[in-house]
Protein backbone atom coordinates (compact mmCIF):
# COMPACT_ATOMS: atom_id res chain seq x y z
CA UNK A 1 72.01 98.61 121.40
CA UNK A 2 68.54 98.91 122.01
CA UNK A 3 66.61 95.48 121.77
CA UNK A 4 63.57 95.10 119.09
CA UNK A 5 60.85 92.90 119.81
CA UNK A 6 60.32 91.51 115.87
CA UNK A 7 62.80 89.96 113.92
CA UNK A 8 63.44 90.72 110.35
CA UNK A 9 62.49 87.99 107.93
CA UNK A 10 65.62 85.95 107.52
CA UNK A 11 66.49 84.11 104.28
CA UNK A 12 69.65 82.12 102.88
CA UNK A 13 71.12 82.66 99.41
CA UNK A 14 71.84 79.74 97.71
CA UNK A 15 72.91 78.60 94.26
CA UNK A 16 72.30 76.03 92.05
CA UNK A 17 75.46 73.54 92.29
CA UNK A 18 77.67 75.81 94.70
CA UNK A 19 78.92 74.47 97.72
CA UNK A 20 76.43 75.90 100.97
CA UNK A 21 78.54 77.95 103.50
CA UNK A 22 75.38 78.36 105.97
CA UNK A 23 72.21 75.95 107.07
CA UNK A 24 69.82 76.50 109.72
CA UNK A 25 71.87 74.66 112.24
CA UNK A 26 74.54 77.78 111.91
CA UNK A 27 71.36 80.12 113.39
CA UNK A 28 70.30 77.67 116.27
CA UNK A 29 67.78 79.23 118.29
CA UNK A 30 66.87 81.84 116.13
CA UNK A 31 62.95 81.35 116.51
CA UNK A 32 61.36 82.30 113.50
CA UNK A 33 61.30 80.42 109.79
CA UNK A 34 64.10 80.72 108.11
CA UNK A 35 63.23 80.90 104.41
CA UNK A 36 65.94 79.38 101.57
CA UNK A 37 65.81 81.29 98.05
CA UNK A 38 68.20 79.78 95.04
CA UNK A 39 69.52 81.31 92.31
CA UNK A 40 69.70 78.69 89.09
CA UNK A 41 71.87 80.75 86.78
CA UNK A 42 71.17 81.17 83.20
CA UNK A 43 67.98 83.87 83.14
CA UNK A 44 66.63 83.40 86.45
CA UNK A 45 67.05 87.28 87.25
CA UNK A 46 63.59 88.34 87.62
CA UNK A 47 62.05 85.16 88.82
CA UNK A 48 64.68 84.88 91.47
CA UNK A 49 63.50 88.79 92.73
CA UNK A 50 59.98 87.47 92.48
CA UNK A 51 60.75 85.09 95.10
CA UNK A 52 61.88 86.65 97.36
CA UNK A 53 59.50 89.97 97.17
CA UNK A 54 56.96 86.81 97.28
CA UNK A 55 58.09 85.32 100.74
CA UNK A 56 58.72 88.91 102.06
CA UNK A 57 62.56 88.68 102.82
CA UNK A 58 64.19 91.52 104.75
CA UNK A 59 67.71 89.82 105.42
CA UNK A 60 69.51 87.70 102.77
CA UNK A 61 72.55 85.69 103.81
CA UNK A 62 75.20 84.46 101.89
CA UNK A 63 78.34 84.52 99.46
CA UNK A 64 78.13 85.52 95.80
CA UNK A 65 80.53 83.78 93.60
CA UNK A 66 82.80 85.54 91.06
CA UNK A 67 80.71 84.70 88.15
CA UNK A 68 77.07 85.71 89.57
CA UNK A 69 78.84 88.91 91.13
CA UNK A 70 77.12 90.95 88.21
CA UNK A 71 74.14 89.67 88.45
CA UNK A 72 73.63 90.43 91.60
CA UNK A 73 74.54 93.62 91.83
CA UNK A 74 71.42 94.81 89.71
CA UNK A 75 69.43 92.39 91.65
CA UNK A 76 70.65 94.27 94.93
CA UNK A 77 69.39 97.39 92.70
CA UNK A 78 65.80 95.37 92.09
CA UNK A 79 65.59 94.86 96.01
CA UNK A 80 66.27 97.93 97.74
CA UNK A 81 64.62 97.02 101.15
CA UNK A 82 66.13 93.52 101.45
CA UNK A 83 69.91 93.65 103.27
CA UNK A 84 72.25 91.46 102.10
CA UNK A 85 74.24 89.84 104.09
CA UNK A 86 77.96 90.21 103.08
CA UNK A 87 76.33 93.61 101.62
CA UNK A 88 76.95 93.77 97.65
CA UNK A 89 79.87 96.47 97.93
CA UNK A 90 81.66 94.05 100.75
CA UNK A 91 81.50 91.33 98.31
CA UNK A 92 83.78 93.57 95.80
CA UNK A 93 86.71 91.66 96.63
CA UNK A 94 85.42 88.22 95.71
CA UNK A 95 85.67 88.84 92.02
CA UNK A 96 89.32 89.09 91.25
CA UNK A 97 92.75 89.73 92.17
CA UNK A 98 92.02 93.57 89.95
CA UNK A 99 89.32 93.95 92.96
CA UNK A 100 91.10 93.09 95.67
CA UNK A 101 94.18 95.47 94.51
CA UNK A 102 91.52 98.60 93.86
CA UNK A 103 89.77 98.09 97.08
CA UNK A 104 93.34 97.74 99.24
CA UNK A 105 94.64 101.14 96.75
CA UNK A 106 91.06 102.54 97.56
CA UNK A 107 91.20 102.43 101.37
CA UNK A 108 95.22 102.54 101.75
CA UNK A 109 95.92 99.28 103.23
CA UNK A 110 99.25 97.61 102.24
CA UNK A 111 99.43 95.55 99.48
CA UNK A 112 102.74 94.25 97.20
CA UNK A 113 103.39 96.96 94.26
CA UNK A 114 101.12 95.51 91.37
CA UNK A 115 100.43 96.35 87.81
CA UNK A 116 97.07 95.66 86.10
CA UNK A 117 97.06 97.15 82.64
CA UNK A 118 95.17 95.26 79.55
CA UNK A 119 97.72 97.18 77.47
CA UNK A 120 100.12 94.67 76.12
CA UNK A 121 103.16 97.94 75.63
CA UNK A 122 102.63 98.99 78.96
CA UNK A 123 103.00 95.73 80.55
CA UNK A 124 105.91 94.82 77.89
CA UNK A 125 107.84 97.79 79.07
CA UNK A 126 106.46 96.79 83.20
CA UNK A 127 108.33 93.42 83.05
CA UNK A 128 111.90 95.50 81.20
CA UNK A 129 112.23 97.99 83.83
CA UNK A 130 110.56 95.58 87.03
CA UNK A 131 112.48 94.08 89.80
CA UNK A 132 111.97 90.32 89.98
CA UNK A 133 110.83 87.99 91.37
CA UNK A 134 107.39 88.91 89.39
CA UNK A 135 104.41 86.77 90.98
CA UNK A 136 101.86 86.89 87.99
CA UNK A 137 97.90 85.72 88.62
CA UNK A 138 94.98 85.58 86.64
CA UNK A 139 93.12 88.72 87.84
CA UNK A 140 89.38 86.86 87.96
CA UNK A 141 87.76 85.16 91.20
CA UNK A 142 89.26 85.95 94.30
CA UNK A 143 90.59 82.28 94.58
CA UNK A 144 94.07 80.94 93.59
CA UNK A 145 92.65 77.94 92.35
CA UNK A 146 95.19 75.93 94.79
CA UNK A 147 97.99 77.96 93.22
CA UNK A 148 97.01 76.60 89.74
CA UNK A 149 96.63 80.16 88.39
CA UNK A 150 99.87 82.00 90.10
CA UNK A 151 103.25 81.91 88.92
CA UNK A 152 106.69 82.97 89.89
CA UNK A 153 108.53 84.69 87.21
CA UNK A 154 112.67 85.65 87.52
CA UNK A 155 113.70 87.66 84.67
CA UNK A 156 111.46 89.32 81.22
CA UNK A 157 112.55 86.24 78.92
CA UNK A 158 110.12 84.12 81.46
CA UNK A 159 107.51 86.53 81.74
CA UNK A 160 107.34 87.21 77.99
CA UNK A 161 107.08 83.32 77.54
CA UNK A 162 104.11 82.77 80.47
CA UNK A 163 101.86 85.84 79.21
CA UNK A 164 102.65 84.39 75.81
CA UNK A 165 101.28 80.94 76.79
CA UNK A 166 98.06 81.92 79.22
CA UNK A 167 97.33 85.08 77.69
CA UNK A 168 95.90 86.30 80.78
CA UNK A 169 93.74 89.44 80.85
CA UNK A 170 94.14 91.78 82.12
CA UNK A 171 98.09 91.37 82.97
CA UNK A 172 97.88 90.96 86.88
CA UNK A 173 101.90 91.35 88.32
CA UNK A 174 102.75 91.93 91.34
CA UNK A 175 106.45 92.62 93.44
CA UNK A 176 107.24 89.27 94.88
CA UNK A 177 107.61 89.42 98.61
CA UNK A 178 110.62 87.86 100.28
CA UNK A 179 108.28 86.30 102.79
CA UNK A 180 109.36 85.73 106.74
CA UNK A 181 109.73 82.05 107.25
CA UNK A 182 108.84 80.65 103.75
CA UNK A 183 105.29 81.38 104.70
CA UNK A 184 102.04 83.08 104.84
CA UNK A 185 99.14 84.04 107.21
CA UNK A 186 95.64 83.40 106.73
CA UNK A 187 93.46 85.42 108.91
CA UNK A 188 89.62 85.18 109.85
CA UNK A 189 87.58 87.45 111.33
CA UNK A 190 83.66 87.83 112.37
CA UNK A 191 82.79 91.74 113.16
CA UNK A 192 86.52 92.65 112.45
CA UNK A 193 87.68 90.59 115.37
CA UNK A 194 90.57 87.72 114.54
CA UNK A 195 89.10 83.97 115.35
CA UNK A 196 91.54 81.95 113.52
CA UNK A 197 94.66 82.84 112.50
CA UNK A 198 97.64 80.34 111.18
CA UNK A 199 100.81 80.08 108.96
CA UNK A 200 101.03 78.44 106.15
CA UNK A 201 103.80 77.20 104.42
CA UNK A 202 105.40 76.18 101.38
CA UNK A 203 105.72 72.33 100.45
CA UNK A 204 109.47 70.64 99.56
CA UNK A 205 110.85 72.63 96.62
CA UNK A 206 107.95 74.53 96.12
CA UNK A 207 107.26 78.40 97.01
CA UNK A 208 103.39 78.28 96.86
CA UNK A 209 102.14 78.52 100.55
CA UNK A 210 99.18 76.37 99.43
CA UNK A 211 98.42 72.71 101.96
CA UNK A 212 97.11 71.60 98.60
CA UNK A 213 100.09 71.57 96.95
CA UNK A 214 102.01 70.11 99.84
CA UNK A 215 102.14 72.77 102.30
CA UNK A 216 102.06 72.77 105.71
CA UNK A 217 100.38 74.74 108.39
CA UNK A 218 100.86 76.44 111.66
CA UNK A 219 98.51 77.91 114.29
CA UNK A 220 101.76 79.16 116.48
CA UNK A 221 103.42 82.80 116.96
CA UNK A 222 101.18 84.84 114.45
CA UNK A 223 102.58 87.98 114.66
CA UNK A 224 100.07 90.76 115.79
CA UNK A 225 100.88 92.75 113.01
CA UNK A 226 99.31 90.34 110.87
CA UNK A 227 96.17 90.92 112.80
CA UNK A 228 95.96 94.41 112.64
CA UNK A 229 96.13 94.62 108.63
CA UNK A 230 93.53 91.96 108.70
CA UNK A 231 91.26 94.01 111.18
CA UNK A 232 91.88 97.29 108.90
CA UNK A 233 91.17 95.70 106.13
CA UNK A 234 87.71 94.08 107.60
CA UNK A 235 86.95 97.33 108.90
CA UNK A 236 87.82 99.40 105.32
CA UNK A 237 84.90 96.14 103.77
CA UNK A 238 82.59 96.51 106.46
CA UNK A 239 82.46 93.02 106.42
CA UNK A 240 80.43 91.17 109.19
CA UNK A 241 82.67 88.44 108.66
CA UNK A 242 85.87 88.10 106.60
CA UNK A 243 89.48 86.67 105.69
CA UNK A 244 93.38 87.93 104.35
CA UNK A 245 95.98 86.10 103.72
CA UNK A 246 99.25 88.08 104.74
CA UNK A 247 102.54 88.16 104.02
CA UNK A 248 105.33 89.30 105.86
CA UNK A 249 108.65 90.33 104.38
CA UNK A 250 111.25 89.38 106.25
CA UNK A 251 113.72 91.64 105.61
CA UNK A 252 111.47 94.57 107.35
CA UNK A 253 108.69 92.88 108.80
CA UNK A 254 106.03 94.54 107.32
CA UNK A 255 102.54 92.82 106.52
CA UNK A 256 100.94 92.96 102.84
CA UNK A 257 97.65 91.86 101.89
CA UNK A 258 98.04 89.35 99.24
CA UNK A 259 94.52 87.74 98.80
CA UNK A 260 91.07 89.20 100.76
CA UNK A 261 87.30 87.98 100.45
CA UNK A 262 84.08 87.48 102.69
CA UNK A 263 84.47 83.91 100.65
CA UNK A 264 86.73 81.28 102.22
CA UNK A 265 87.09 77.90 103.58
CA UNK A 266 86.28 77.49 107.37
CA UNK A 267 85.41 75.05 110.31
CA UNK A 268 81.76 74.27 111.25
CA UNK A 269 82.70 75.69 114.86
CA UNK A 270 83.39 78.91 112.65
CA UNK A 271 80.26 79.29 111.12
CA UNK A 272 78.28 79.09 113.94
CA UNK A 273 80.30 81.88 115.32
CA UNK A 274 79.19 84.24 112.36
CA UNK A 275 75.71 82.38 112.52
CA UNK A 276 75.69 84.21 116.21
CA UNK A 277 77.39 86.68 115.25
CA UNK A 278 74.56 87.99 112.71
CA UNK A 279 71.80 86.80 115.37
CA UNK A 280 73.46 89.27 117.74
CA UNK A 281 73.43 91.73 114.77
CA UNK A 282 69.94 91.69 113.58
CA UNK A 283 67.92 91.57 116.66
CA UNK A 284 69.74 93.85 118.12
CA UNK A 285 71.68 92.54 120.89
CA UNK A 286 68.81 90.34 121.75
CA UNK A 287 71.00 87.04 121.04
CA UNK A 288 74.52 86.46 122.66
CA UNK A 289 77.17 88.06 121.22
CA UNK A 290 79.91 85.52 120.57
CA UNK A 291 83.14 85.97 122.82
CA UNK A 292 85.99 84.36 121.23
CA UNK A 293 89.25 84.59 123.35
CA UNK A 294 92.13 85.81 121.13
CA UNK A 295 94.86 83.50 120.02
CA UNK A 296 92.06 80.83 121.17
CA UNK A 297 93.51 79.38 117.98
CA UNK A 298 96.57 78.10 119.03
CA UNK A 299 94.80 75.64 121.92
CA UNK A 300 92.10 74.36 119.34
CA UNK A 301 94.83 73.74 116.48
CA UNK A 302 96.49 71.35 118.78
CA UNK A 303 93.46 69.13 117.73
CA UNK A 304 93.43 66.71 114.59
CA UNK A 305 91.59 68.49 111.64
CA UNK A 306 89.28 65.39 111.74
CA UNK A 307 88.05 66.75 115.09
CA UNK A 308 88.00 70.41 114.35
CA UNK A 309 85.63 69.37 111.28
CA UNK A 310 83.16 68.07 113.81
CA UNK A 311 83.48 70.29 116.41
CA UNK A 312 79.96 72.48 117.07
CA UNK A 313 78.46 75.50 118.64
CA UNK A 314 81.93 75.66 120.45
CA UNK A 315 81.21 78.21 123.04
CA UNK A 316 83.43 80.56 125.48
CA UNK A 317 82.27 82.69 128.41
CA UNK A 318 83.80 85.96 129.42
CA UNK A 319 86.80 85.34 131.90
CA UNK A 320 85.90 86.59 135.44
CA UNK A 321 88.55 86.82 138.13
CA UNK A 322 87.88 84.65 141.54
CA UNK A 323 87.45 86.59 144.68
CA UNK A 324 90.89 86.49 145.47
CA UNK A 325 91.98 88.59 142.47
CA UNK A 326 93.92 85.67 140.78
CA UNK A 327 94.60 86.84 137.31
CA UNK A 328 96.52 83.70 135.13
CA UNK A 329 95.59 84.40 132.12
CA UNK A 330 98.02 85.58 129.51
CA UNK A 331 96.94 88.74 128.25
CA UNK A 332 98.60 89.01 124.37
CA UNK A 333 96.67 92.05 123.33
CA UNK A 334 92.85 92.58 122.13
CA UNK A 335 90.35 93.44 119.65
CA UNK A 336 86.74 94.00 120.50
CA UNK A 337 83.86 92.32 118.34
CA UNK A 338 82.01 95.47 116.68
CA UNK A 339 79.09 95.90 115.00
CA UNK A 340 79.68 96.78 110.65
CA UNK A 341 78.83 100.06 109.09
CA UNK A 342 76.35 100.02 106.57
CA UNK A 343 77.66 99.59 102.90
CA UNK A 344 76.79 102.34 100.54
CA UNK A 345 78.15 102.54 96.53
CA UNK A 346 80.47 105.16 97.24
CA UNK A 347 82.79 102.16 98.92
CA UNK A 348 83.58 100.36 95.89
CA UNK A 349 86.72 101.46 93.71
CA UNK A 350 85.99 102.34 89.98
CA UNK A 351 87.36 99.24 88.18
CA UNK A 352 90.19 99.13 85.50
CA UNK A 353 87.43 99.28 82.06
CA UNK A 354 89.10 97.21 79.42
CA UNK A 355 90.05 99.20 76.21
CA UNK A 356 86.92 99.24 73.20
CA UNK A 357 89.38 98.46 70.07
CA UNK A 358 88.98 96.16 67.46
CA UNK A 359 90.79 93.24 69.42
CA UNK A 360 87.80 92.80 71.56
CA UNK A 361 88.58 90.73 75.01
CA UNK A 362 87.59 87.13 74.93
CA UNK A 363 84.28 86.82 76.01
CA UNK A 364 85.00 85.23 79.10
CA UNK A 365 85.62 88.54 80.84
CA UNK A 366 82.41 90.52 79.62
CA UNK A 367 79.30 87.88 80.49
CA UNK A 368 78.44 85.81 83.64
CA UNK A 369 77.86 82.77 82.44
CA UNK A 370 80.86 82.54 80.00
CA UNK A 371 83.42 84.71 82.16
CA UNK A 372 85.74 81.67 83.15
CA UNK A 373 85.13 79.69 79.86
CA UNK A 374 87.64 79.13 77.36
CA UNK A 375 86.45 80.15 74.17
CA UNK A 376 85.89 76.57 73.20
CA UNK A 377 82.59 76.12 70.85
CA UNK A 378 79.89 75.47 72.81
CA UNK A 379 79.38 71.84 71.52
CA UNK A 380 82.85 70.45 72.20
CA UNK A 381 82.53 68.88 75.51
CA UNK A 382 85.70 67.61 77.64
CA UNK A 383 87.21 64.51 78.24
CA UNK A 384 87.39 63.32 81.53
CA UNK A 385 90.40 61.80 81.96
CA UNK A 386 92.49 64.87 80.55
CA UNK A 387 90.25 67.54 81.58
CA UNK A 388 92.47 70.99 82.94
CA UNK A 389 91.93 72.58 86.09
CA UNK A 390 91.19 75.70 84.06
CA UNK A 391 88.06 73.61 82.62
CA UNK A 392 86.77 72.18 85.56
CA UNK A 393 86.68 75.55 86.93
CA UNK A 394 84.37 76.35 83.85
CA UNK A 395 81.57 74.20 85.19
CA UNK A 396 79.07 76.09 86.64
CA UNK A 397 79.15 76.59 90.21
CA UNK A 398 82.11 74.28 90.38
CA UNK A 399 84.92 75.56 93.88
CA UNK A 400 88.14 75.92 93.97
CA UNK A 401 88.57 72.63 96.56
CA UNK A 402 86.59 70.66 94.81
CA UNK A 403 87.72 71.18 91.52
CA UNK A 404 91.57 70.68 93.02
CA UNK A 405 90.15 67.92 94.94
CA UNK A 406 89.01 66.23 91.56
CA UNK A 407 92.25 66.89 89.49
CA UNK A 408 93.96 64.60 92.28
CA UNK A 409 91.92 62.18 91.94
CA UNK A 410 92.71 62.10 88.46
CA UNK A 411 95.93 62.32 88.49
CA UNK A 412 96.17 59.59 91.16
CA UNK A 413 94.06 57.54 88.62
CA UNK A 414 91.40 56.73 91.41
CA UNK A 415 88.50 57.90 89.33
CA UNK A 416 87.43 57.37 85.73
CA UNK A 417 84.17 59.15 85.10
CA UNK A 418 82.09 62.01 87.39
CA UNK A 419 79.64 59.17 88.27
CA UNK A 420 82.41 57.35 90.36
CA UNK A 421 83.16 60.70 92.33
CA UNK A 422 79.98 60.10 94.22
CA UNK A 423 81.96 57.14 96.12
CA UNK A 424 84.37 59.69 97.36
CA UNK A 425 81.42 62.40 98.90
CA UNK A 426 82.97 65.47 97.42
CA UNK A 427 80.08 66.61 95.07
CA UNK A 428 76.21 66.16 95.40
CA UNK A 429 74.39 63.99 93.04
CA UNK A 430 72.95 67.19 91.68
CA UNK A 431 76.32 68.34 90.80
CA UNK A 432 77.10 65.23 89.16
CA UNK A 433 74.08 65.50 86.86
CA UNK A 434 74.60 69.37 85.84
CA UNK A 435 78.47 68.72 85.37
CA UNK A 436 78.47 65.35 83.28
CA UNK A 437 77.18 67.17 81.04
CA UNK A 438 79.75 68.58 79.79
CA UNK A 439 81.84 65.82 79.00
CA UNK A 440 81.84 63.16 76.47
């Protein structure tokens, strides 16, 4: 990789009221301005290109939620010359479960048999002739919601009655794994190398491998086959950074992508990694690339999370051998840090069109701002002490952990109103003003 003398013009994506994966101290040393461009929803398409045409942009950086994914693709159209950073077509994934499925059927990477049909025969006659256990999701945003939106079904009689009751669409079903120790494996990766890898398992009496439902978690004995899926599958996205969660069945020990997305949760230490990780990328091997010992995972997990939250620029140098030829360290196997393709169109699967008939889909599937709203009139605002997961996850901008985050704090009766969740320094006051809002 030949070095280049000037940098491209970097710039971070953000968005009104969405939780900010990267700041400047994630790109430490990178010399230049870094310029910050932010999308504020509603009809802020062509301004929002204006801007960044206006402060001459060449590299944009950052995620695209589920309900802006639209959006942006035309304004990737409307900015030809500027690279995104996850690239549009990587960013497929993110929308929905549907996405994730076409994109694993797409590039042949294992996934649990799955039906997604918005025909209500075909998935009548699906759940008669199925094997159970059925796990049944809503399709949209690539998040579970904290297992809010995913639900185990045994026999027809209970899948007739859920799809009755949520009227989820399109139907979203897939084979229920039998899962090797009552868990799963979430894997992340920064230029399709693993850099954190751990179980996670399912609370007392519950099969959701979810710590916010009273799970528990694991960085010991991931199996390497968990690691190569994840690695195909990064590769298949051309992601520069990335994350699966895996199951394994147990009865054959073979790993299935259950959930995939360049959005995902991740330590401070992490995102400096990806932070150098892109500096290494865009100047062309003119900053370090990061060297991140495999299964370096296991050592740092023996830390309290309170730590690993803190922890910064963690940095490893390349092992060298003493004179001597003493040689202690464990090798367990490899993969090498590599520089991502470039995207192009012909990488994203054609998506499942829902049928034109006079029972037209609720409008929460067909326009950005409205596609995870209930179809509530727009003038009848919540109430705060019975307000649904499903409706907080309405709000605009509003995250998965932060909307879970706030239902337990309701339910634990700790909070009475979205002003007194600025005690607990979960949302900005920003977020507090847009949100309350919406509630009476």
């Amino acid at each position: 990789m030949a070095q280049i003398t000037k940098l491209p013009k970097l710039g971070f994506l953000y968005l009104d009221y969405v939780l900010r994966f990267f700041d400047y101290s994630n790109f430490k040393g990178w010399p230049d301005k870094i310029e910050e461009v932010t999308y504020h929803w509603k009809n802020d398409k062509n301004r929002f290109i204006n801007e960044i045409k206006r402060k001459k942009i060449d590299v944009l950086v950052g995620n695209i939620p589920a309900t802006a994914y639209e959006t942006f693709k035309e304004i990737a159209i409307s900015l030809p010359n500027v690279r995104f950073i996850p690239s549009i077509e990587t960013q497929f994934s993110n929308k929905s479960k549907e996405n994730v499925t076409l994109f694993c059927k797409k590039f042949k990477i294992a996934t649990p048999k799955t039906i997604i049909t918005y025909d209500d025969k075909k998935a009548d006659t699906h759940f008669k002739t199925c094997k159970y256990p059925q796990i049944i999701k809503r399709s949209y945003g690539a998040s579970n919601y904290g297992g809010y939106f995913v639900h185990k079904v045994d026999n027809y009689k209970e899948a007739k009655k859920l799809l009755a009751e949520k009227k989820y669409k399109p139907v979203y079903s897939q084979d229920a794994i039998p899962l090797k120790d009552a868990g799963d494996i979430r894997v992340m990766l920064i230029g399709h190398k693993p850099v954190c890898a751990f179980w996670r398992y399912s609370g007392t009496g519950e099969w959701i491998t979810n710590t916010s439902q009273g799970g528990d978690m694991s960085y010991r004995n991931v199996p390497m086959a968990a690691l190569e899926l994840a690695v195909q599958a990064s590769k298949a996205a051309k992601a520069e950074y990335w994350a699966c969660d895996i199951g394994i069945d147990k009865n054959t020990n073979k790993a299935y992508i259950i959930e995939c997305a360049t959005a995902f949760a991740a330590f401070p230490y992490i995102r400096d990694w990806i932070g150098q990780y892109i500096m290494w990328d865009l100047s062309a091997g003119r900053f370090r690339l990061p060297h991140i010992p495999l299964y370096s995972w296991e050592e740092l997990g023996k830390m309290d999370s309170s730590i690993l939250r803190t922890l910064r620029h963690l940095y490893f140098a390349n092992y060298e051998p003493s004179v001597d030829g003493a040689y202690w360290l464990s090798n367990k196997g490899d993969f090498d840090m590599e520089l991502t393709y470039e995207s192009n169109p012909s990488d994203v699967p054609a998506s499942i069109e829902p049928p034109v008939s006079e029972d037209k889909l609720p409008q929460m599937l067909k326009e950005e701002e409205t596609q995870m709203i209930s179809n509530l009139p727009e003038d009848e605002l919540y109430d705060f002490d019975t307000v649904s997961l499903t409706e907080l996850m309405t709000l605009q901008g509003m995250q998965e952990d932060v909307a879970v985050k706030i239902k337990e704090l309701l339910s634990e009766n700790s909070v009475k109103s979205f002003e007194e969740l600025d005690l607990c320094n979960i949302i900005s006051q920003n977020q507090i003003s847009q949100w309350t809002k919406s509630f009476k």
